[in-house]
N, C-alpha and C. Protein backbone atom coordinates (compact mmCIF):
# COMPACT_ATOMS: atom_id res chain seq x y z
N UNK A 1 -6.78 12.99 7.77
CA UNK A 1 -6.69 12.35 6.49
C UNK A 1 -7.33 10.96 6.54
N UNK A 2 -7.09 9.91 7.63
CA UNK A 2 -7.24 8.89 7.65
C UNK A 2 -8.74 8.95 7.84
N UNK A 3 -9.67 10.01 8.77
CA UNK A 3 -10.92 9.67 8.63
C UNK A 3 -11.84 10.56 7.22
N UNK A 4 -11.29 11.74 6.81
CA UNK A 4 -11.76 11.93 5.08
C UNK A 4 -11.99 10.20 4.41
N UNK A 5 -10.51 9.69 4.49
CA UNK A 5 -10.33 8.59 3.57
C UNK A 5 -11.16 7.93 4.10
N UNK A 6 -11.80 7.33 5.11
CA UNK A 6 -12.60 6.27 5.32
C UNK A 6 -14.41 6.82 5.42
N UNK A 7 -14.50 8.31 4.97
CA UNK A 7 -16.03 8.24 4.57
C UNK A 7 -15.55 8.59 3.23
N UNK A 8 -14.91 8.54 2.55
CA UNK A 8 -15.18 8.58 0.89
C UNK A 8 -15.02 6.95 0.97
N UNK A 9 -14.32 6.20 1.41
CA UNK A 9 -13.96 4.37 0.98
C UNK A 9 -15.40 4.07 1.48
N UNK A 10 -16.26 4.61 2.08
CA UNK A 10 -18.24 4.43 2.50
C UNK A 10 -18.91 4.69 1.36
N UNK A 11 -18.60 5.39 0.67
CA UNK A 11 -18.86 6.49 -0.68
C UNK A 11 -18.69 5.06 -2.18
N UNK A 12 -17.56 4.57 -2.29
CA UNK A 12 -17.05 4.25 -3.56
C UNK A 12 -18.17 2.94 -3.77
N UNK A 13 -18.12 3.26 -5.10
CA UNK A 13 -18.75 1.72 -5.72
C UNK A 13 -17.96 0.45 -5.60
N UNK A 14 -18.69 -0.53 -5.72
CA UNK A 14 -17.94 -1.95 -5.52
C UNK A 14 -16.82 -2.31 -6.24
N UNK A 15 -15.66 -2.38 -5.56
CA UNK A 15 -14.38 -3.40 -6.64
C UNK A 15 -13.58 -1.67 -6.79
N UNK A 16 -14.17 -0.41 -5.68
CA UNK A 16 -12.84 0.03 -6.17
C UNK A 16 -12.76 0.68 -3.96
N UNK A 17 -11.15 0.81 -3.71
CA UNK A 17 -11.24 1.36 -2.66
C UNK A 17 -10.17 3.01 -2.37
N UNK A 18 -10.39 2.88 -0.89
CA UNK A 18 -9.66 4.40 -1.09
C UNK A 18 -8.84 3.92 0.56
N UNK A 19 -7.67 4.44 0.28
CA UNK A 19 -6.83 3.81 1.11
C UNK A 19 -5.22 5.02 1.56
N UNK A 20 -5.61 5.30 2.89
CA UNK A 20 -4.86 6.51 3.41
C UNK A 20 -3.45 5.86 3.69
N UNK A 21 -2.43 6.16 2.31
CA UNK A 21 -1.10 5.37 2.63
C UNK A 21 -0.06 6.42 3.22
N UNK A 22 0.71 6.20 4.26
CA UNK A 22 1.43 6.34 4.48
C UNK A 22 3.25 5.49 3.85
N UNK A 23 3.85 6.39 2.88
CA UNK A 23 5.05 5.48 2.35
C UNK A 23 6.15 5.26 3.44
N UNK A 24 6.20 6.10 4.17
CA UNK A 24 7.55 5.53 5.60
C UNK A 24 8.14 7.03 4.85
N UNK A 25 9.69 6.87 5.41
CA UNK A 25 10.82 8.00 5.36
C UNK A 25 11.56 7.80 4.30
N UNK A 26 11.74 8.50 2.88
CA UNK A 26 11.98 8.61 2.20
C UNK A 26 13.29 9.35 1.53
N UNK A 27 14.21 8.63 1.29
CA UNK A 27 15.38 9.80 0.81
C UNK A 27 15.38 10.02 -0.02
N UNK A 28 14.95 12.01 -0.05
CA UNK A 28 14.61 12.80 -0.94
C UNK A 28 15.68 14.13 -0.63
N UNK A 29 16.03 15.03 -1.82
CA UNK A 29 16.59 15.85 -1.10
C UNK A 29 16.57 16.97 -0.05
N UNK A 30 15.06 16.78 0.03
CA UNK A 30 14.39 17.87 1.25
C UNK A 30 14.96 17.11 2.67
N UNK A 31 14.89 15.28 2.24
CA UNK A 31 15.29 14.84 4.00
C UNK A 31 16.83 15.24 3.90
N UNK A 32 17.09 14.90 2.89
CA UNK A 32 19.08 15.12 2.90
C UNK A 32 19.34 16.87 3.59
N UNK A 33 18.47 17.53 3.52
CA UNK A 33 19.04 18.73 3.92
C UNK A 33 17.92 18.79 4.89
N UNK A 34 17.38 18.35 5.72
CA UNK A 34 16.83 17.92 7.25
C UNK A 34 18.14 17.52 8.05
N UNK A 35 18.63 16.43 7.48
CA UNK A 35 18.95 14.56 8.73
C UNK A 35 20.80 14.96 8.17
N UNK A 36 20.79 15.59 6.81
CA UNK A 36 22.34 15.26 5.95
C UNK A 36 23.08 14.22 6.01
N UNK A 37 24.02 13.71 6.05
CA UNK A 37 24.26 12.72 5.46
C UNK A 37 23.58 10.85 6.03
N UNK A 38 22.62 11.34 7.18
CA UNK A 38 21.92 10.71 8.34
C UNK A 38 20.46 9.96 6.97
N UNK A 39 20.23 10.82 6.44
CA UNK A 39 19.27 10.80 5.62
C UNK A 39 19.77 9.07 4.57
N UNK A 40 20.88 8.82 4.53
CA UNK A 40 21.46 7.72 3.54
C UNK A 40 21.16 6.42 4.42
N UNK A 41 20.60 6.43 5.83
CA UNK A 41 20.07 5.32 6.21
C UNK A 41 18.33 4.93 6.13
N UNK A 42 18.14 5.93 4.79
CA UNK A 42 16.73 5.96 4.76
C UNK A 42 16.59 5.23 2.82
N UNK A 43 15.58 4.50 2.11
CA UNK A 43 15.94 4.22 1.09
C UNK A 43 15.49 5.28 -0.35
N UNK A 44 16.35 5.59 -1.27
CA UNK A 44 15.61 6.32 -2.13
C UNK A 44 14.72 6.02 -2.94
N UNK A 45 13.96 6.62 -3.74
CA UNK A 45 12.98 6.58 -4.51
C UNK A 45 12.52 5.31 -5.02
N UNK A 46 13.92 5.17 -5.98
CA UNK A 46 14.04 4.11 -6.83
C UNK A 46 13.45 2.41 -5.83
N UNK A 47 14.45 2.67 -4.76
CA UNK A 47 14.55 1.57 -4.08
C UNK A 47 13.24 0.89 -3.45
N UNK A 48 12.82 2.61 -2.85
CA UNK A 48 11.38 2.31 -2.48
C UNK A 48 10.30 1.65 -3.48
N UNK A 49 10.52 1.99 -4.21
CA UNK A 49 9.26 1.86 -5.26
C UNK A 49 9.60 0.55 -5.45
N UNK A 50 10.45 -0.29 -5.50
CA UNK A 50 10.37 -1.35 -6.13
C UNK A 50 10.04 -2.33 -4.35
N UNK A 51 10.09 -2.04 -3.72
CA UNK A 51 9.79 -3.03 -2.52
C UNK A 51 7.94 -2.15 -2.45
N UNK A 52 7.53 -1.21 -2.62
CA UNK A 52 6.30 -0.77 -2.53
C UNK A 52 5.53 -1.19 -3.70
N UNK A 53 5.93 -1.07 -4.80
CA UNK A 53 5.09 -1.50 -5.94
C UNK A 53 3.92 -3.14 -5.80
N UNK A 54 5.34 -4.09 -5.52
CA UNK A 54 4.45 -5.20 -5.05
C UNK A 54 3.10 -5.22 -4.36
N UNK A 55 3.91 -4.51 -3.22
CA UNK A 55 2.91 -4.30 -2.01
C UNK A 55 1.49 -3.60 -2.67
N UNK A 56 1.59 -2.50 -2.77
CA UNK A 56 0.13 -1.35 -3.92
C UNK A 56 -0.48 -2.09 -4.53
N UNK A 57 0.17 -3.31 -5.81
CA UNK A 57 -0.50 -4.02 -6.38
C UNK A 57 -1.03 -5.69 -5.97
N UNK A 58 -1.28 -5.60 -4.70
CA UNK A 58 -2.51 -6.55 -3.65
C UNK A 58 -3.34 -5.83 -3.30
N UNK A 59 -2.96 -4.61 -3.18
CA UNK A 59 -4.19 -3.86 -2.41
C UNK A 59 -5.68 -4.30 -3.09
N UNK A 60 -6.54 -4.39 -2.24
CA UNK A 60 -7.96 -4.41 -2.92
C UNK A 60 -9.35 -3.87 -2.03
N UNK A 61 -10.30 -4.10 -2.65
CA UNK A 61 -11.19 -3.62 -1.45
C UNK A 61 -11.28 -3.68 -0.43
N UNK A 62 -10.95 -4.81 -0.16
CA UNK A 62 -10.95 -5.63 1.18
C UNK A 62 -10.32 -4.77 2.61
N UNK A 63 -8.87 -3.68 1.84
CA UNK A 63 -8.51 -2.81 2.37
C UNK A 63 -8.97 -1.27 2.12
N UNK A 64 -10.31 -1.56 1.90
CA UNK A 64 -10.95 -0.25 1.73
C UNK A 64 -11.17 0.41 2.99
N UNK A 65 -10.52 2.43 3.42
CA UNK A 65 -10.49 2.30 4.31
C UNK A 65 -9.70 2.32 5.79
N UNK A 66 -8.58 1.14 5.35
CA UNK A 66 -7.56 1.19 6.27
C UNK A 66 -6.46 1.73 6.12
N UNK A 67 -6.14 2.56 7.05
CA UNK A 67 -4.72 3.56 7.07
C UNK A 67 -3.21 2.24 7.32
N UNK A 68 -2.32 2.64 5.87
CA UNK A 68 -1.60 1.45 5.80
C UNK A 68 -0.73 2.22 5.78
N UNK A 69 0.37 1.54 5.79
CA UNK A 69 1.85 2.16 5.88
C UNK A 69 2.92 1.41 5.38
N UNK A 70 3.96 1.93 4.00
CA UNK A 70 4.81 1.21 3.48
C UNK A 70 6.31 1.84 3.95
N UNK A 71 6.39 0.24 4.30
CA UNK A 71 7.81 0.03 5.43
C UNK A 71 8.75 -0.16 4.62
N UNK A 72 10.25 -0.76 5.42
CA UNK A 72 11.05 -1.57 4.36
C UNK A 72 10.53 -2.72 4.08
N UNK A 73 9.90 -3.42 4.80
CA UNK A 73 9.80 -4.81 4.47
C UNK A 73 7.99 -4.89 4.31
N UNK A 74 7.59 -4.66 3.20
CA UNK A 74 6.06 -4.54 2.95
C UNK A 74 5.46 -5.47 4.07
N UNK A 75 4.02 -5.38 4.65
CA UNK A 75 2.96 -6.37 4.93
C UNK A 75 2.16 -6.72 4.61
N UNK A 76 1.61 -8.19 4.34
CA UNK A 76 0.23 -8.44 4.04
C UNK A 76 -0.55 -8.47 5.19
């Protein structure tokens, strides 16, 4: 996946990129019936999205390319 994504991010026109994200471990009910009740030290949807959202909206070209990964605690 990560090298598809980095000859199409060779591919794109300027000011847009393509970026192989990895979101981390997610509690969904497919992990709840993996991990069961093990799965509640993982964050749900909701939770995620709001510590990931930030993060998605810095992304820019600049990270055209690089295989990133959203944690609990986002990185710049």
């Amino acid at each position: 996946m990560e090298g598809l994504t980095q000859a199409l991010a060779q591919e794109l026109p300027p000011g847009m990129a393509a970026v192989p994200l990895n979101p981390g471990v997610i509690n969904t009910d497919m992990l709840q019936s993996c991990l069961g009740s093990s799965a509640a030290a993982y964050p749900i949807a909701d939770e995620w999205a709001k510590l990931a959202v930030p993060y998605l909206l810095k992304l820019s070209p600049r990270d055209n390319g690089r295989p990133l990964t959203v944690s609990g605690v986002p990185e710049d």
